[in-house]
C-alpha atoms as a PDB file:
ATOM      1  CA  UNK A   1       9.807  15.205 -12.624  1.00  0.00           C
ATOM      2  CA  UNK A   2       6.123  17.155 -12.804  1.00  0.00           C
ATOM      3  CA  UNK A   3       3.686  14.774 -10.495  1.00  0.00           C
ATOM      4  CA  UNK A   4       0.393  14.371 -10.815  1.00  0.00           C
ATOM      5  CA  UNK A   5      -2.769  13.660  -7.827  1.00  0.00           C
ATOM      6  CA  UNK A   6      -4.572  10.231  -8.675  1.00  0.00           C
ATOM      7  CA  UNK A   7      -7.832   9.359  -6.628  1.00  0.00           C
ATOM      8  CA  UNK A   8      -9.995   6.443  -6.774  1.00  0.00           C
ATOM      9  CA  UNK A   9     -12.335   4.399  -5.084  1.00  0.00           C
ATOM     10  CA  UNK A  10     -11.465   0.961  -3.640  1.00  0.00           C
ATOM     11  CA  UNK A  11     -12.784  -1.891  -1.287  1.00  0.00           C
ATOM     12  CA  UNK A  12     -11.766  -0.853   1.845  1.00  0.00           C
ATOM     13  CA  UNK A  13     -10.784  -4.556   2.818  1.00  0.00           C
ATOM     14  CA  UNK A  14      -8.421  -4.216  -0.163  1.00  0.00           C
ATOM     15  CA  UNK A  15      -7.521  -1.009   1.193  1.00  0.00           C
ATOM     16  CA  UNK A  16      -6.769  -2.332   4.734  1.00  0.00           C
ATOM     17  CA  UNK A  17      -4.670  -5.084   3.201  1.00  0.00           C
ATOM     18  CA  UNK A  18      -2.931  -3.121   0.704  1.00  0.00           C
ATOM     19  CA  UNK A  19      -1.893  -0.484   3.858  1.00  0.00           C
ATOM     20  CA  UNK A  20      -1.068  -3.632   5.983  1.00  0.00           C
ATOM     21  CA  UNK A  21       1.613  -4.112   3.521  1.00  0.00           C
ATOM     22  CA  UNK A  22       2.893  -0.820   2.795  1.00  0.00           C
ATOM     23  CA  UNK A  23       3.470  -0.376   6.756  1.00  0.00           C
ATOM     24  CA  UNK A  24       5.379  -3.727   6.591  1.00  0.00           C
ATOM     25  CA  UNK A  25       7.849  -2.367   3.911  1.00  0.00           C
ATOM     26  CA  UNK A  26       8.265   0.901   5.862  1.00  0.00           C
ATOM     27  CA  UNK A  27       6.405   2.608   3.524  1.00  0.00           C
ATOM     28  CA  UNK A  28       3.568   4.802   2.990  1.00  0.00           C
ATOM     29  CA  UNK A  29       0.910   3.707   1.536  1.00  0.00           C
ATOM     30  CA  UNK A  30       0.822   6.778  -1.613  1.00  0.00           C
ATOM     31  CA  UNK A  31       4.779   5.542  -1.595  1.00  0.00           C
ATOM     32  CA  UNK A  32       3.397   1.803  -2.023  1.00  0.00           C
ATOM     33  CA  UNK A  33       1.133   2.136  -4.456  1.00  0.00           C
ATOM     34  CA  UNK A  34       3.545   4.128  -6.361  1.00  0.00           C
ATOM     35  CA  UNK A  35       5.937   1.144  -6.527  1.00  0.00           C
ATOM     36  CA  UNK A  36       3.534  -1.449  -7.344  1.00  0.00           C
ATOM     37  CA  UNK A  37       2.581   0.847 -10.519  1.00  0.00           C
ATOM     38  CA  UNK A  38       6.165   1.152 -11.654  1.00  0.00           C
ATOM     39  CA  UNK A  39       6.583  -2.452 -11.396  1.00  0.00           C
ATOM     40  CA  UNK A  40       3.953  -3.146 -13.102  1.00  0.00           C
ATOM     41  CA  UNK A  41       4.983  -0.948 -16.111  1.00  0.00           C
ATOM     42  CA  UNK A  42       8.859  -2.636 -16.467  1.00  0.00           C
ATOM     43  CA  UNK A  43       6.945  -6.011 -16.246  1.00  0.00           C
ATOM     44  CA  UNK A  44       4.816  -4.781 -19.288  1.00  0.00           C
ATOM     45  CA  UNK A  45       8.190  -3.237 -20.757  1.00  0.00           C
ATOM     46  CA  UNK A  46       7.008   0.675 -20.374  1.00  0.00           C
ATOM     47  CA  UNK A  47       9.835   2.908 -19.778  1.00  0.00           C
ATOM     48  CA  UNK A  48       8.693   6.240 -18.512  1.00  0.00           C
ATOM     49  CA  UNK A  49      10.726   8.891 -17.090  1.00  0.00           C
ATOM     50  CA  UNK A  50      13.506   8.409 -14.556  1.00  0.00           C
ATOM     51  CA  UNK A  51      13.184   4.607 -15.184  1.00  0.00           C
ATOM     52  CA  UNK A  52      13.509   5.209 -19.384  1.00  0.00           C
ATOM     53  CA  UNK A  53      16.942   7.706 -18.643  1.00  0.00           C
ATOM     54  CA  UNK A  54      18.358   4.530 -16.706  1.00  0.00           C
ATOM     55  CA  UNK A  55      17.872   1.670 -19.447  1.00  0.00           C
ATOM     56  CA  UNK A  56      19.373   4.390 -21.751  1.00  0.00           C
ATOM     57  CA  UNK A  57      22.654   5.102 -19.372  1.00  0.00           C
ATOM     58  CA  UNK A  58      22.808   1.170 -18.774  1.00  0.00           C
ATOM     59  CA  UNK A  59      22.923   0.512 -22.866  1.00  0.00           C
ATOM     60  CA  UNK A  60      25.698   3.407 -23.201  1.00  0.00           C
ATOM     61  CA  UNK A  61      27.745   1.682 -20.744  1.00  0.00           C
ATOM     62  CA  UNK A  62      27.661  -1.462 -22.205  1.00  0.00           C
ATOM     63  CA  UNK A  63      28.478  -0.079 -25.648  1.00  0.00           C
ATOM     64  CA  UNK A  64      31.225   1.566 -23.955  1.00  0.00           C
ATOM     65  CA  UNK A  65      32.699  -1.268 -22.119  1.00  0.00           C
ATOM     66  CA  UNK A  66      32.360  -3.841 -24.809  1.00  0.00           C
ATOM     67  CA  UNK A  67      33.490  -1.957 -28.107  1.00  0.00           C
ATOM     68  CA  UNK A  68      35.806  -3.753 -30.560  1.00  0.00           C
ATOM     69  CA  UNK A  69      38.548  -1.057 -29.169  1.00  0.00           C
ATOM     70  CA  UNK A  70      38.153  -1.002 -25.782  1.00  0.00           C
ATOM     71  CA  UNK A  71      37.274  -4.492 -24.472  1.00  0.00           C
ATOM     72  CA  UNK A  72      37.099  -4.579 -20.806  1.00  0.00           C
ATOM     73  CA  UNK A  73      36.908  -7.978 -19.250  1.00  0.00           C
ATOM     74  CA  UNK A  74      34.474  -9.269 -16.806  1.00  0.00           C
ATOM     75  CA  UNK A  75      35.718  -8.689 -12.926  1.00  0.00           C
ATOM     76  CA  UNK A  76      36.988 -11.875 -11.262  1.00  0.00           C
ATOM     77  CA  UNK A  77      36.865 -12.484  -7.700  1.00  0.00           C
ATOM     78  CA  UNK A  78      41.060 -14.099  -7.872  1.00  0.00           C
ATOM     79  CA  UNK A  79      43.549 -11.645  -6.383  1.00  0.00           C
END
């Protein structure tokens, strides 16, 4: 996956807040920022990338799974 350098300008109050956080969830605050943008895209419904391969893989599976020959129940919790 190629990566790309973003760089803006922000309020530094924001920017104290948004860091606040990040250090809170262990995280840097590049790695937070990051996260908050992917989120935002599968709220909107934009696959991209790593996350677009995974819906795919998910929708095999299920195909799989749940064809008319090979019908594999749910799991149960009864032993």
């Amino acid at each position: 996956m190629s990566k790309a350098v973003v760089s803006f300008k922000i309020d530094s109050r924001i920017k104290e807040i948004l860091q606040k956080l990040a250090e809170e969830d262990t995280r840097t605050l590049s790695n937070y920022l990051v996260t908050i943008i992917q989120d935002h895209l599968k709220v909107r419904g934009i696959l991209w990338g790593a996350e677009e391969q995974h819906e795919e893989n998910e929708k095999e599976e299920s195909a799989i799974r749940f064809s008319s020959k090979n019908i594999t129940p749910p799991p149960t919790d009864d032993h």
